[in-house]
Protein backbone atom coordinates (compact mmCIF):
# COMPACT_ATOMS: atom_id res chain seq x y z
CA UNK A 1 298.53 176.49 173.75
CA UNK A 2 296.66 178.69 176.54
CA UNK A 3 299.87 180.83 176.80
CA UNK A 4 300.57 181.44 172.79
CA UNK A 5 296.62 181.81 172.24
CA UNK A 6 297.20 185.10 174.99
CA UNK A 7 300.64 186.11 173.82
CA UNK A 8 299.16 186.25 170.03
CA UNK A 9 296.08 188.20 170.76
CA UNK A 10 298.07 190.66 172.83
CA UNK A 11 300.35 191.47 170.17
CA UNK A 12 300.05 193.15 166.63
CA UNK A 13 299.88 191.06 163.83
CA UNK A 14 303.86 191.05 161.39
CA UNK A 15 303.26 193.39 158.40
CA UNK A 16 303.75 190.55 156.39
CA UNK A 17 300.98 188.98 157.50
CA UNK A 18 298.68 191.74 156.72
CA UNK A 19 297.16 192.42 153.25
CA UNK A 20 294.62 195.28 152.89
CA UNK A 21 294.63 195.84 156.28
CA UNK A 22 293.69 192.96 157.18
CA UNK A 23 296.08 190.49 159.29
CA UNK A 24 296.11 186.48 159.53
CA UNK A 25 297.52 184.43 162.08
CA UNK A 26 296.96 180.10 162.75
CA UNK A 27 298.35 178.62 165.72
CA UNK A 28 297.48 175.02 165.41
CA UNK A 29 294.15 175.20 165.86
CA UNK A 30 293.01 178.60 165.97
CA UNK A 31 292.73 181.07 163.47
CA UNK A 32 293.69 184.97 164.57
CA UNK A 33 292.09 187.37 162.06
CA UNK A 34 292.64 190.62 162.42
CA UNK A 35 292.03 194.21 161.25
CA UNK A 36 294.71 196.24 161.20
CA UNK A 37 294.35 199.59 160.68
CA UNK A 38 294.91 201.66 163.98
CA UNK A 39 295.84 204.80 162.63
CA UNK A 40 292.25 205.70 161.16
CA UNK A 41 290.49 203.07 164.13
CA UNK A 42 290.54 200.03 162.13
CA UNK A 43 288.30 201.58 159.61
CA UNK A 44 287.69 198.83 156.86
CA UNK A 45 288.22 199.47 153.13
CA UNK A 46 286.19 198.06 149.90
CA UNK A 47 289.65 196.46 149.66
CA UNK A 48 289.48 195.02 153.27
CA UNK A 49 286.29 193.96 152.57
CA UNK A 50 287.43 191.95 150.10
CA UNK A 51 290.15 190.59 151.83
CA UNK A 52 287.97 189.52 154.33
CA UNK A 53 286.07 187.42 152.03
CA UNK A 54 289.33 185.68 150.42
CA UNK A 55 290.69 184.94 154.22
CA UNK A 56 287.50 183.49 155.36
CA UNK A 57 287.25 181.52 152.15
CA UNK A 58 290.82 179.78 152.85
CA UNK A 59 289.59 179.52 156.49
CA UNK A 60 286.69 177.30 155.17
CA UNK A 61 288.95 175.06 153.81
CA UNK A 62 291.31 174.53 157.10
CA UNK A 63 289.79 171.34 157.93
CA UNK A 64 292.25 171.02 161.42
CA UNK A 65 290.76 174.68 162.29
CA UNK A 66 288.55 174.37 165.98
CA UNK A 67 287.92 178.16 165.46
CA UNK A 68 288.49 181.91 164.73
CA UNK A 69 289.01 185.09 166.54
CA UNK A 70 288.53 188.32 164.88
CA UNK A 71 289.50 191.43 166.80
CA UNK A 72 291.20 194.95 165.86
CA UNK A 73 294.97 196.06 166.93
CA UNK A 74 294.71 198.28 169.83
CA UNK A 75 292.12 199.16 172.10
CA UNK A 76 290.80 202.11 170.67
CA UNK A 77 288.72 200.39 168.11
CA UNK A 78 287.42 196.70 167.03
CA UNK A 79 286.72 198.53 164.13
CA UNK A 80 284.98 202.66 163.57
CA UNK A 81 283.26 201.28 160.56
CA UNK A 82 284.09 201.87 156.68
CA UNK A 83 286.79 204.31 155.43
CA UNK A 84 284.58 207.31 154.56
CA UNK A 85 287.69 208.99 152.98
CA UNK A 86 287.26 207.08 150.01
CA UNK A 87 283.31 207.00 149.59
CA UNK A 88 283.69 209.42 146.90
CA UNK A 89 285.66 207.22 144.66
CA UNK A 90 284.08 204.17 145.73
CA UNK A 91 280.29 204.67 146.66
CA UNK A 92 278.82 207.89 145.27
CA UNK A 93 277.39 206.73 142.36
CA UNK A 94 274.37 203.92 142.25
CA UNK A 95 276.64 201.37 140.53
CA UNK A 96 279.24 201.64 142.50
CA UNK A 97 277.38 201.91 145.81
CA UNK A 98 275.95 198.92 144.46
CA UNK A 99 279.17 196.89 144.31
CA UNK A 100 280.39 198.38 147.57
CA UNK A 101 277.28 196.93 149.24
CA UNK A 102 277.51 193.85 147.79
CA UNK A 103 281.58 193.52 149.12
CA UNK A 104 279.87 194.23 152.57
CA UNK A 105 277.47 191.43 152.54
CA UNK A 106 279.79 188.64 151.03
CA UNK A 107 282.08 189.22 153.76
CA UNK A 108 279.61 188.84 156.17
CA UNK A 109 278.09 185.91 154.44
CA UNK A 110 281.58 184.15 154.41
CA UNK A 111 282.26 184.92 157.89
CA UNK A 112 278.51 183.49 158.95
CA UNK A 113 278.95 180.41 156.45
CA UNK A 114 282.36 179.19 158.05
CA UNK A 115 281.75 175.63 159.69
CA UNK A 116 283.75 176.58 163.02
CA UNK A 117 282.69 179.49 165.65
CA UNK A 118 283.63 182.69 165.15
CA UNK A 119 284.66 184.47 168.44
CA UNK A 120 284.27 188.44 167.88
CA UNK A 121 287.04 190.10 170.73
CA UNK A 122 285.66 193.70 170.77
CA UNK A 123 288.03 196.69 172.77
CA UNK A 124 287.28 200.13 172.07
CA UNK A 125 284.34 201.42 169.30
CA UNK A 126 282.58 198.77 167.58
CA UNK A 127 280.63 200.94 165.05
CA UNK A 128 278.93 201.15 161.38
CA UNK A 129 280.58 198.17 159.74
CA UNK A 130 282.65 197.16 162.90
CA UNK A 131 279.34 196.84 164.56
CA UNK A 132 278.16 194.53 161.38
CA UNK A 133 281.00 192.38 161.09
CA UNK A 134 280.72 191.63 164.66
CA UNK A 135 277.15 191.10 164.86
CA UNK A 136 278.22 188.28 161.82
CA UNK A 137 280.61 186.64 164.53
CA UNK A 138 278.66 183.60 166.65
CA UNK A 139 279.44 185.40 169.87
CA UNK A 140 280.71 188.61 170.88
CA UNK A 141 283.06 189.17 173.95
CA UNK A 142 283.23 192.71 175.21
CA UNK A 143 285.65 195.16 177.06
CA UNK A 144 283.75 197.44 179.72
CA UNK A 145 284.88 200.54 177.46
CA UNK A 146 283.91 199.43 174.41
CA UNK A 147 280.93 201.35 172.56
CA UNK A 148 279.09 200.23 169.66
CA UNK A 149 276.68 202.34 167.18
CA UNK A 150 275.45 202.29 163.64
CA UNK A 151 275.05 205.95 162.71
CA UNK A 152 274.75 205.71 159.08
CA UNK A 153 271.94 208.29 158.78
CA UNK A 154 274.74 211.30 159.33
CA UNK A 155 276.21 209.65 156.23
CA UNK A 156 273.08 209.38 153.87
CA UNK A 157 274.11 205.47 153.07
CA UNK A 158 271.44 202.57 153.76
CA UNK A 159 271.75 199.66 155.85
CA UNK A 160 271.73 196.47 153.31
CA UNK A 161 269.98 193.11 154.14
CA UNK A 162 272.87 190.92 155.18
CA UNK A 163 274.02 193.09 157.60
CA UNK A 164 269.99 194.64 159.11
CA UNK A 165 269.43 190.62 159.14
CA UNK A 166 272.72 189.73 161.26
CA UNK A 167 271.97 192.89 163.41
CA UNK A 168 267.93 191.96 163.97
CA UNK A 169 268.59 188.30 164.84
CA UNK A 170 270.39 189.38 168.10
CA UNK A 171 268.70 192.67 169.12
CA UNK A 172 264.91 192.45 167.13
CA UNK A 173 263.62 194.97 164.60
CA UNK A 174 262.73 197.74 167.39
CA UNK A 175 266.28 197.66 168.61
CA UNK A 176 267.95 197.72 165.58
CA UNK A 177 265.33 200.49 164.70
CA UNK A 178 266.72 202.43 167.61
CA UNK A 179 269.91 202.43 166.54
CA UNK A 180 269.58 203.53 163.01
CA UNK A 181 266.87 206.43 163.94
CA UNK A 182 268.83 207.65 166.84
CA UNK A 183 272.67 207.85 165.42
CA UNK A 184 273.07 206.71 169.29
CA UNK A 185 276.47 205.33 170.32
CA UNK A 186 275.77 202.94 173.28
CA UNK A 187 278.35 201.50 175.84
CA UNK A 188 278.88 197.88 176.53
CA UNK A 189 276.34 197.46 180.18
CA UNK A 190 273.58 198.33 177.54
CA UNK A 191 275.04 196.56 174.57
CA UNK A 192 274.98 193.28 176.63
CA UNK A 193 271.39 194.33 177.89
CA UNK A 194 269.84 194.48 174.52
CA UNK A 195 272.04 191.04 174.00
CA UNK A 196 273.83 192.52 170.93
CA UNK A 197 276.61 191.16 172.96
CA UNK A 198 277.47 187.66 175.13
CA UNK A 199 280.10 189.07 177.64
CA UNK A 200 280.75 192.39 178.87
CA UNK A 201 284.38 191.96 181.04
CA UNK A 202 287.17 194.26 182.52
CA UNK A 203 289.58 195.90 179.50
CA UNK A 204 292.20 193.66 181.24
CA UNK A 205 290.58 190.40 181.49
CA UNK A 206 289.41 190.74 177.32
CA UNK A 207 292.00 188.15 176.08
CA UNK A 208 291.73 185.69 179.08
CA UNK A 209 288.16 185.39 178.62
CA UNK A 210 288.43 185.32 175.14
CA UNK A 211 291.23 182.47 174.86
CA UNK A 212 289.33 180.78 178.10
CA UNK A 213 286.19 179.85 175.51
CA UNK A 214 288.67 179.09 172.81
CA UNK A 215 289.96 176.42 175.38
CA UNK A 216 286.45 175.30 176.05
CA UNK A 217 285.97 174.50 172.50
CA UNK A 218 288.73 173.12 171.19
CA UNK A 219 288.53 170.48 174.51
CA UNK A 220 285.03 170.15 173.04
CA UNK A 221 283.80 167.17 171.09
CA UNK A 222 284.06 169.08 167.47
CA UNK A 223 281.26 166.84 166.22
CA UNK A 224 279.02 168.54 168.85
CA UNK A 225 280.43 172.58 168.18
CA UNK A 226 279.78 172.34 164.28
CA UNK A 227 276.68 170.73 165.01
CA UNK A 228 275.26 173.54 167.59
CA UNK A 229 276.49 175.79 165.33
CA UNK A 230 274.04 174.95 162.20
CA UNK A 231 271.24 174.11 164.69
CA UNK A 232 271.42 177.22 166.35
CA UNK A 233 271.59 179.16 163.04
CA UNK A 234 268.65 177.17 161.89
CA UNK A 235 266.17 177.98 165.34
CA UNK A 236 263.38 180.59 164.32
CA UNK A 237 262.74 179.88 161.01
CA UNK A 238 261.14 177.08 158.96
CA UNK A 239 263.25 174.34 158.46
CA UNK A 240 263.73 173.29 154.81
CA UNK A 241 264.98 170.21 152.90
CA UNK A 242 268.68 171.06 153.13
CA UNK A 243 268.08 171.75 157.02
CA UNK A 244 266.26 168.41 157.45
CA UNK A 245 268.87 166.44 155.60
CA UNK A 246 272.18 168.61 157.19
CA UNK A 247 270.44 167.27 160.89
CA UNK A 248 270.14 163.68 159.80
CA UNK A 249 274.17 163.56 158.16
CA UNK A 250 275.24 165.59 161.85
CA UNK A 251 272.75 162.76 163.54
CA UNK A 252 274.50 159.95 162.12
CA UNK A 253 278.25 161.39 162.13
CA UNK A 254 277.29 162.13 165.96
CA UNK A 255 275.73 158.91 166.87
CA UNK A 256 277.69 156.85 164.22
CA UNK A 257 281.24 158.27 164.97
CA UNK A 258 283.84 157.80 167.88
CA UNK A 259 283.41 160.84 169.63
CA UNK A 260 280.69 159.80 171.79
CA UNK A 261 282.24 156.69 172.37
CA UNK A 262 285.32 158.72 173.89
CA UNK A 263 283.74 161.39 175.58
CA UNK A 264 281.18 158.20 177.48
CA UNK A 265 284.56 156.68 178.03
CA UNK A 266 286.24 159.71 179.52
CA UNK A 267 283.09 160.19 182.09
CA UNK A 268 283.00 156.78 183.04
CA UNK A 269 287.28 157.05 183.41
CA UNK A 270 287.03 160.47 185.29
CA UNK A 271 289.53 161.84 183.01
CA UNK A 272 289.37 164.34 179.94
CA UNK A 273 288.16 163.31 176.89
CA UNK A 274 290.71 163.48 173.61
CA UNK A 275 288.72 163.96 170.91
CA UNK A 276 291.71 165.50 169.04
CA UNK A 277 293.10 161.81 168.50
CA UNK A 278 289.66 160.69 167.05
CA UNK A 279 289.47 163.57 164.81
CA UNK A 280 293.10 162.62 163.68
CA UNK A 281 292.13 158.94 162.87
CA UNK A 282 288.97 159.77 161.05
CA UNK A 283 291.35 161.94 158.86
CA UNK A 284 293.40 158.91 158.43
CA UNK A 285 296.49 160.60 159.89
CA UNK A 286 298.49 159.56 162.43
């Protein structure tokens, strides 16, 4: 699995797989979303925005899927943002930059609402949109030469809630603040300094560290990822009734379950758990 998980992020998605620019691959396990656009830097369309949406949404439903990779084809660009080409027949006027913004946020809202983590593989510019889809992902791997930037105020166009929230909750206000005021374009040393991203590596170790914590969770009790997923999301803000009862149900399918059982087991039997045979029987498939 190690092996295809490399050979498929190192290669460009078929055509076939790609709708609005946007490509999808599953092996097994692992879902390979990508944008694929390299002629004009991965730059995202209202249609790719879209798409986005409609691929996460049948992502939700994958109910084998350990987790998602999003990264663009190349290594110029993860993504230079959206396709400013077509602002005038898509954003100019209030309603429409109205519907434009709201494309922007449901994508990002379906990409932060998806049960499994979302690993963001970033080579080359990371910027305007790119930067806000990958500040949607749940962690953020970095090439050494890849820059990142939100320099909307050349443009005139405003940053929307979804994506200033998603942006603050990694770097703060006065970072984010930074960003927009200066127009700045900022390499990946200080990207990872003001934490907007988790791992800054060599351009040729990208995919090997990417598919190495792809391994780590899908060996990885899946009980335990989902669940540090929502109670991460949930630290720094007041916990309400849904939060209260989502911890109990994870408390009980955690402590109720076979997982724990197997992974206690495994320690005890100094071998590797297999929690991919408990998942399969709690399924009720063979």
């Amino acid at each position: 699995m190690r092996q295809d998980l490399s050979r498929a992020l190192a290669t460009d998605p078929n055509e076939t797989a790609v709708v609005d620019h946007i490509g999808l691959q599953v092996l097994a396990e692992v879902a390979i979303v990508t944008l694929a656009r390299p002629e004009q830097y991965n730059a995202l369309s209202l249609a790719s925005w879209r798409q986005l949406v409609r691929v996460f949404e049948g992502l939700s439903a994958a109910t084998a899927l350990r987790a998602i990779v999003i990264r663009g084809v190349g290594d110029r660009a993860f993504s230079a943002g959206a396709d400013i080409k077509e602002f005038p027949d898509v954003r100019l006027s209030v309603e429409d930059a109205i519907g434009y913004n709201e494309a922007i946020s449901a994508a990002l809202n379906t990409v932060q609402s998806v049960s499994v983590p979302v690993i963001a593989m970033i080579s080359g510019l990371a910027v305007g949109g790119g930067c806000e889809l990958a500040a949607a992902c749940d962690v953020r791997i970095a090439g050494s030469s890849a820059r990142f930037g939100i320099p909307i105020g050349r443009l005139g166009v405003i940053l929307g809630y979804t994506e200033a929230n998603a942006l603050s909750r990694l770097i703060g206000p006065a970072e984010l603040k930074y960003l927009l005021f200066s127009g700045a374009l900022i390499d990946a040393q200080e990207a990872l300094r003001i934490k907007l991203v988790q791992q800054v590596v060599p351009n040729a170790e990208l995919i090997e560290r990417t598919v190495a914590l792809l391994e780590a969770i899908r060996t990885s009790s899946p009980v335990t990822i989902r669940a540090a997923k929502v109670v991460a999301d949930m630290c720094g803000r007041t916990l309400t009734t849904a939060d209260t009862e989502a911890l109990t149900r994870m408390t009980v399918e955690a402590y109720g379950g076979p997982e724990l059982k197997e992974g206690v087991a495994a320690f005890q039997q100094g071998r590797q758990a297999n929690f991919a045979l408990h998942e399969r029987n709690k399924d009720g498939r063979p």
